[in-house]
C-alpha atoms as a PDB file:
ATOM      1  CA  UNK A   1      10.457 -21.872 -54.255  1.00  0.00           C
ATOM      2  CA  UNK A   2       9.965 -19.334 -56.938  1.00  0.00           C
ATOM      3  CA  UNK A   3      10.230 -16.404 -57.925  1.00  0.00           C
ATOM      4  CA  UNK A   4       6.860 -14.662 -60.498  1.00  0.00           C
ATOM      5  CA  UNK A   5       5.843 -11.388 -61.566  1.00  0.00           C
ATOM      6  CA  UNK A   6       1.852 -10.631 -60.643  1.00  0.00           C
ATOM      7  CA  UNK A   7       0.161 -10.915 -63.542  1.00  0.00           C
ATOM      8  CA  UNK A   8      -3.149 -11.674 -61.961  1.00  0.00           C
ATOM      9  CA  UNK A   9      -5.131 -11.310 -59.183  1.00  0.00           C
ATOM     10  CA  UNK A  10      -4.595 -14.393 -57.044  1.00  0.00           C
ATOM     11  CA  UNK A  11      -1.144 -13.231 -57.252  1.00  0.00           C
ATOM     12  CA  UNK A  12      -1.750 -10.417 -56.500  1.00  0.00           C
ATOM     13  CA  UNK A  13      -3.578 -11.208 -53.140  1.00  0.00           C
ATOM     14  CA  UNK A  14      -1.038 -13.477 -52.389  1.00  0.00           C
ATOM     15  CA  UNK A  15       1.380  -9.624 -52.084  1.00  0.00           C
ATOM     16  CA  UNK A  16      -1.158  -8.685 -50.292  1.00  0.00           C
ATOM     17  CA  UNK A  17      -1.280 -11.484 -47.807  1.00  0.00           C
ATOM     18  CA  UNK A  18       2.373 -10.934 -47.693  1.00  0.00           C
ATOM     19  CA  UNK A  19       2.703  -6.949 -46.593  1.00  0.00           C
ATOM     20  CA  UNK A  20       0.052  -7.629 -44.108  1.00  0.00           C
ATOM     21  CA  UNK A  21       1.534 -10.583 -42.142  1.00  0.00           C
ATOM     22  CA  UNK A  22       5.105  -9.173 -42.712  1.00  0.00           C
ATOM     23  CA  UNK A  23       4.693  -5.188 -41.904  1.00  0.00           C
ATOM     24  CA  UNK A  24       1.066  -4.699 -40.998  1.00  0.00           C
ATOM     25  CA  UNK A  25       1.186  -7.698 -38.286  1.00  0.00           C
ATOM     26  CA  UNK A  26       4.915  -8.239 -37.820  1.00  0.00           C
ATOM     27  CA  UNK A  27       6.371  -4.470 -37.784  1.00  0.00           C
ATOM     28  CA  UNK A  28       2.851  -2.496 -36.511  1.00  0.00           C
ATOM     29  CA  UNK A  29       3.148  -0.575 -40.175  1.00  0.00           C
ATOM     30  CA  UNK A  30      -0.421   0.751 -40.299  1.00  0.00           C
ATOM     31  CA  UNK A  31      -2.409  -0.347 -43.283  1.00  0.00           C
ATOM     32  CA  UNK A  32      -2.765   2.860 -44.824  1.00  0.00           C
ATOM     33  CA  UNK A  33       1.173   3.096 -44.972  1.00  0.00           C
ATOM     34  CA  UNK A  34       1.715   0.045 -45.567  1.00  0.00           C
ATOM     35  CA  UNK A  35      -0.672   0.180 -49.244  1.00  0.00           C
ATOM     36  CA  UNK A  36      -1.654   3.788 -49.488  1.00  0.00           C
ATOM     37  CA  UNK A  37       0.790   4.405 -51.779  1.00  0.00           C
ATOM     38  CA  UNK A  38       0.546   1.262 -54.201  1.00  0.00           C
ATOM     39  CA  UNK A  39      -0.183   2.543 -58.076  1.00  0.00           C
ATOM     40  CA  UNK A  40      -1.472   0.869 -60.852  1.00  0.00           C
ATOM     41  CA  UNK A  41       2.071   0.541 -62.673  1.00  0.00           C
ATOM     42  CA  UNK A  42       3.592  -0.645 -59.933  1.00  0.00           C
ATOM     43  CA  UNK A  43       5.179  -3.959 -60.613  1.00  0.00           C
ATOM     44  CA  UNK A  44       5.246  -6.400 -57.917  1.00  0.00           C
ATOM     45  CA  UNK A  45       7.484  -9.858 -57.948  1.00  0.00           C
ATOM     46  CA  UNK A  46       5.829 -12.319 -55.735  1.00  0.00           C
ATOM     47  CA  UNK A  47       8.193 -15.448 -53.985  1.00  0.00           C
ATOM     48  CA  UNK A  48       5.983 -18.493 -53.586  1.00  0.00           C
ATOM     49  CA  UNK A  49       6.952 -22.619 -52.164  1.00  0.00           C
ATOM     50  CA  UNK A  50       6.091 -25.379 -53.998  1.00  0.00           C
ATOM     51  CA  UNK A  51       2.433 -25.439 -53.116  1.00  0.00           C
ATOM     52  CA  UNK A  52       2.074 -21.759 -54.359  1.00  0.00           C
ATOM     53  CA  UNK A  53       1.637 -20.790 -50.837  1.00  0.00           C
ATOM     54  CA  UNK A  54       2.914 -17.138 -51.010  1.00  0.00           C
ATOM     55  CA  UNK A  55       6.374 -16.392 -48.681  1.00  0.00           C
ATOM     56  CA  UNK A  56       7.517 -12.979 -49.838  1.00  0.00           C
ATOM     57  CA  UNK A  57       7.145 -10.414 -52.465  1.00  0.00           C
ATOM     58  CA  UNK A  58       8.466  -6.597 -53.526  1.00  0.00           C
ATOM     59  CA  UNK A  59       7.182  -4.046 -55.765  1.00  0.00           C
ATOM     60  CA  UNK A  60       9.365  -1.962 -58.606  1.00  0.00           C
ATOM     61  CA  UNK A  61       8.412   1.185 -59.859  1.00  0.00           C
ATOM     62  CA  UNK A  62      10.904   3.576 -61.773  1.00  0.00           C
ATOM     63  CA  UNK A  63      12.267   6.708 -62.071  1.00  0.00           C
ATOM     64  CA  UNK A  64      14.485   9.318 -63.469  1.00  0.00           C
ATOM     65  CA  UNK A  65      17.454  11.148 -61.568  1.00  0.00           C
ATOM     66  CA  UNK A  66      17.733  15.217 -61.767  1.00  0.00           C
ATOM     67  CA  UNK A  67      20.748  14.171 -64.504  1.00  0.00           C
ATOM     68  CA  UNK A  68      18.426  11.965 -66.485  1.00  0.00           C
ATOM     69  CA  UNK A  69      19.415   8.623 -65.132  1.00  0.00           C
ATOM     70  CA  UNK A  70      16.903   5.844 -64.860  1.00  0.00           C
ATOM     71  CA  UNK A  71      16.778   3.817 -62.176  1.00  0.00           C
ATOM     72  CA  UNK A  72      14.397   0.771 -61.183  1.00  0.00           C
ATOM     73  CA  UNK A  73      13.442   1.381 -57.318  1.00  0.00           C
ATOM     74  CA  UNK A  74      12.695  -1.840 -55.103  1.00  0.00           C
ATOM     75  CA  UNK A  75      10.253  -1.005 -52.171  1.00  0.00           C
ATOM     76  CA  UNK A  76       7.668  -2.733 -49.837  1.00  0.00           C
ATOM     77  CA  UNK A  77      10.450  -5.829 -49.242  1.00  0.00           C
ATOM     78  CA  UNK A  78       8.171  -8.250 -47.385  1.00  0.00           C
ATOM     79  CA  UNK A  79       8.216 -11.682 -46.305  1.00  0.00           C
ATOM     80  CA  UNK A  80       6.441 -13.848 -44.011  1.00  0.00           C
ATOM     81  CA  UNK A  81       8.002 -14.411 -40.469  1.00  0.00           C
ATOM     82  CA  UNK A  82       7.957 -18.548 -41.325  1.00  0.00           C
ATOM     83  CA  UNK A  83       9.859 -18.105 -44.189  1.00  0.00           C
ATOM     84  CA  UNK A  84      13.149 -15.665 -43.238  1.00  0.00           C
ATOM     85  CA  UNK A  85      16.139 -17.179 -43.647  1.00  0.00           C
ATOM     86  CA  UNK A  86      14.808 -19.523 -46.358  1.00  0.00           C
ATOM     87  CA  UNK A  87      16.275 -17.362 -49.520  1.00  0.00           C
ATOM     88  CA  UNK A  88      12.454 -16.200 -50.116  1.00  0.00           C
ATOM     89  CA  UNK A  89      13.212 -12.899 -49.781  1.00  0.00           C
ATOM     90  CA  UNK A  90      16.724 -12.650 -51.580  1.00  0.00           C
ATOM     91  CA  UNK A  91      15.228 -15.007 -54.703  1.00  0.00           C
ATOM     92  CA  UNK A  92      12.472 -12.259 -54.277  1.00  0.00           C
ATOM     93  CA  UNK A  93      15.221  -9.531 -54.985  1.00  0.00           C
ATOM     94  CA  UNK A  94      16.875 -11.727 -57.890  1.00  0.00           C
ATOM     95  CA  UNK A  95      13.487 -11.774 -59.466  1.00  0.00           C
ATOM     96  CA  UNK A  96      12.361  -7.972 -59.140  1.00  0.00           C
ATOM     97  CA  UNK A  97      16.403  -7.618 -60.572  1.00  0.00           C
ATOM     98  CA  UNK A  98      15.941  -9.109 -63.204  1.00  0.00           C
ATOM     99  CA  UNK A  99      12.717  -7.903 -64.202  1.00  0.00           C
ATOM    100  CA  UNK A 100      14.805  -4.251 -63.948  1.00  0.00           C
ATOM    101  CA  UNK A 101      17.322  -5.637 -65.932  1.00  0.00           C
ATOM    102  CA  UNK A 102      15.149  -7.012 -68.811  1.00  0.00           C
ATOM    103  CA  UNK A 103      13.795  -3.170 -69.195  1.00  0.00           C
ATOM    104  CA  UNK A 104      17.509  -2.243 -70.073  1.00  0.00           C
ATOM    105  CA  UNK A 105      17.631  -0.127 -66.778  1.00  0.00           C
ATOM    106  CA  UNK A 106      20.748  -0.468 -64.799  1.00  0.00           C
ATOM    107  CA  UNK A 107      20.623   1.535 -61.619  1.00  0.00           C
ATOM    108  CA  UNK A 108      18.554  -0.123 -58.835  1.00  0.00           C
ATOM    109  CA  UNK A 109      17.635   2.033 -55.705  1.00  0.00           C
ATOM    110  CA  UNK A 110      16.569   0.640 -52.424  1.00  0.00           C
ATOM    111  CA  UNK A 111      15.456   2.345 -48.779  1.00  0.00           C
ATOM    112  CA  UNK A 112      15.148   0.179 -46.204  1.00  0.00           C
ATOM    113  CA  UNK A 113      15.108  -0.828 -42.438  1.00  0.00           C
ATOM    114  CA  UNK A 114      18.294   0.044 -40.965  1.00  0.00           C
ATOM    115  CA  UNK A 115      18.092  -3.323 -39.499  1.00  0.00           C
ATOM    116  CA  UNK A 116      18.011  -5.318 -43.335  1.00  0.00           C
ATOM    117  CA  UNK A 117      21.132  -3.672 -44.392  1.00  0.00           C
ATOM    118  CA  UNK A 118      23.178  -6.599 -44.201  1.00  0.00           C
ATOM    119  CA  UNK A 119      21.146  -8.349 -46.074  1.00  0.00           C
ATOM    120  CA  UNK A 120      21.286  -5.799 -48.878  1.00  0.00           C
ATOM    121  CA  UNK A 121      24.384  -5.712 -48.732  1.00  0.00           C
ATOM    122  CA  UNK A 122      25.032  -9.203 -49.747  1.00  0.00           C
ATOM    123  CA  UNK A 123      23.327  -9.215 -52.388  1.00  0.00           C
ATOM    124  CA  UNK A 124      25.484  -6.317 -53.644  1.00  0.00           C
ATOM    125  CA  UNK A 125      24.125  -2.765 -52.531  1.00  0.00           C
ATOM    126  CA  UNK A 126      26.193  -0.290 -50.930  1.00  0.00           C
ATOM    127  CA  UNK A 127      24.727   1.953 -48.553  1.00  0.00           C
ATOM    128  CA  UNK A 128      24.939   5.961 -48.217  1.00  0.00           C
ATOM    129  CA  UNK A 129      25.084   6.708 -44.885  1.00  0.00           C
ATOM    130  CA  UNK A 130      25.587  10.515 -45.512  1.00  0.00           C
ATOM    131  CA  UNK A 131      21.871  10.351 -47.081  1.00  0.00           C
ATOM    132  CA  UNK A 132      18.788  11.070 -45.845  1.00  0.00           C
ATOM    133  CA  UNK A 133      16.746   8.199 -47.350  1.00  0.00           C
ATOM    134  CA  UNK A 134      12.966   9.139 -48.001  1.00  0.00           C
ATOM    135  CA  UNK A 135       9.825   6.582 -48.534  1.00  0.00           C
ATOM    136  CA  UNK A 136       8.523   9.044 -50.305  1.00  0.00           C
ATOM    137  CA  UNK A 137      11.461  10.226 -52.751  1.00  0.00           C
ATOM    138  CA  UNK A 138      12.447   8.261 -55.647  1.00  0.00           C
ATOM    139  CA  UNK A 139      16.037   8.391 -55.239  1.00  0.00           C
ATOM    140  CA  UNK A 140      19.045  10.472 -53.987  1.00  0.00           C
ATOM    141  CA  UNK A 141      17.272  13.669 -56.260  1.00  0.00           C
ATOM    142  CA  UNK A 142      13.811  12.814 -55.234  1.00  0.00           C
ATOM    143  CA  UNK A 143      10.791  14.306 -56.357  1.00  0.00           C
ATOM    144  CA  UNK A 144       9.426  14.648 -53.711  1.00  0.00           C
ATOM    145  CA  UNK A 145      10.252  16.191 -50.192  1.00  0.00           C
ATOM    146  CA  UNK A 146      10.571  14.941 -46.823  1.00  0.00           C
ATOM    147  CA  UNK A 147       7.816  15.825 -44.934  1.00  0.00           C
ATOM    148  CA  UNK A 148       8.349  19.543 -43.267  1.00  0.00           C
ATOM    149  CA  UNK A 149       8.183  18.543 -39.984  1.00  0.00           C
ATOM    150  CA  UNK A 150      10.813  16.395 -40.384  1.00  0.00           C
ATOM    151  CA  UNK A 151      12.919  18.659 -42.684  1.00  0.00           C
ATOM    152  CA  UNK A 152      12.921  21.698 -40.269  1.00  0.00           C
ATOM    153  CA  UNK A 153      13.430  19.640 -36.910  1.00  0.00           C
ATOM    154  CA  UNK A 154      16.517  20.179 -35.411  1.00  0.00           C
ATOM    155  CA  UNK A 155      19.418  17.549 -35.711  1.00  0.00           C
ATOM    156  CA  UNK A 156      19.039  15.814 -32.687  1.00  0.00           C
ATOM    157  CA  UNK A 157      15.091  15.630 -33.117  1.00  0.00           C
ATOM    158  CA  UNK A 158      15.231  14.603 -36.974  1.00  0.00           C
ATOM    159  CA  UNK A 159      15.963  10.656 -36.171  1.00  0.00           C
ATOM    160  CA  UNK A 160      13.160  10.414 -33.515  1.00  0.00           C
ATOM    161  CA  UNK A 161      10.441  12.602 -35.992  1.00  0.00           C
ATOM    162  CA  UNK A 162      11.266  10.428 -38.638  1.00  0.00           C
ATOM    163  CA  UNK A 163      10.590   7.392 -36.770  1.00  0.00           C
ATOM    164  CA  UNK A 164       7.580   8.659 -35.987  1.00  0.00           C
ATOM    165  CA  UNK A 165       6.553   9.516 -39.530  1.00  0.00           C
ATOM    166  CA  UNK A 166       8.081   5.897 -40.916  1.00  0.00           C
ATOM    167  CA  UNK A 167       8.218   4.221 -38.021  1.00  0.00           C
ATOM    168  CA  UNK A 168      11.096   2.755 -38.172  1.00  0.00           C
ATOM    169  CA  UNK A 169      15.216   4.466 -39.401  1.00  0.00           C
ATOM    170  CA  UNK A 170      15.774   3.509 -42.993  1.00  0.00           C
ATOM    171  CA  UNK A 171      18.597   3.791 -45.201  1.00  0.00           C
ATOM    172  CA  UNK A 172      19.783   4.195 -48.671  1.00  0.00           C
ATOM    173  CA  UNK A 173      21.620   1.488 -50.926  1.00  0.00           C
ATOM    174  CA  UNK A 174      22.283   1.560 -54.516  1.00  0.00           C
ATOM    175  CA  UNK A 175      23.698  -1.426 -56.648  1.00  0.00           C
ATOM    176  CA  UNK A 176      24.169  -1.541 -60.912  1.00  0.00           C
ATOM    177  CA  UNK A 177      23.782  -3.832 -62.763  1.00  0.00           C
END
């Protein structure tokens, strides 16, 4: 296996190809939320075997905390249901790391699937389980909001809205490097 970063466009479909068997097929993530929020400088790292058949992928964008702190944020963790448990997707995580750590940035963010938390944890995040993680925030000072009807729900109907919204609980994990 290895580990690229998408410079082209076969690559490119091959992330594609990834996030649609993974979260569009595997986790019922519609495919408007599961690309609707791709940008063009997005970077995306893209796990492959040795017949360049792709296995798993992630995309990196980055960001700046309320105190100024940049931070590299890993999203859209994705690989194909015949390859977990292989190491696609942590060699996936070692390559989008590195990428982060070649731009001299060395806070990396995740939100994730309850459910993968062990595995980020692993590979050396620690969670915040006090924190409301947000898809559509870029960190623990995001930009931007969640999404009012999930904000002004009460307590015991916030966890069920935002499952709803996201479809699945998430949480928040941090790890320096």
């Amino acid at each position: 296996m290895k580990a690229v970063k998408v410079r082209n466009e076969a690559e490119r479909a091959g992330v594609h190809y990834v996030r649609t068997e993974a979260m569009v097929m595997g986790f019922n993530v519609s495919p408007y939320g599961e690309f609707a929020d791709d940008r063009p400088d997005s970077e995306y790292v893209l796990v492959t075997d040795d017949n360049d058949r792709p296995l798993s992928t992630c995309r990196i964008v980055y960001g700046t905390t309320d105190s100024g702190e940049s931070f590299g944020k890993i999203e859209r963790v994705a690989t194909v249901s015949y390859a977990r448990g292989l190491g696609a997707g942590r060699l996936a995580i070692e390559g989008a790391e590195e990428i982060i750590k070649a731009k001299g940035v060395k806070k990396i963010i995740i939100t994730s699937r309850e459910e993968a938390e062990g595995f980020y944890a692993k590979l050396g995040y620690r969670s915040y389980p006090g924190y409301e993680p947000d898809f559509l925030a870029h960190g623990p000072h995001g930009e931007l909001p969640l999404p009012e009807v999930i904000r002004s729900a009460p307590d015991k109907e916030k966890q069920e809205k935002k499952k709803q919204v996201f479809s699945f609980a998430c949480v928040y994990m941090e790890k320096n490097i």
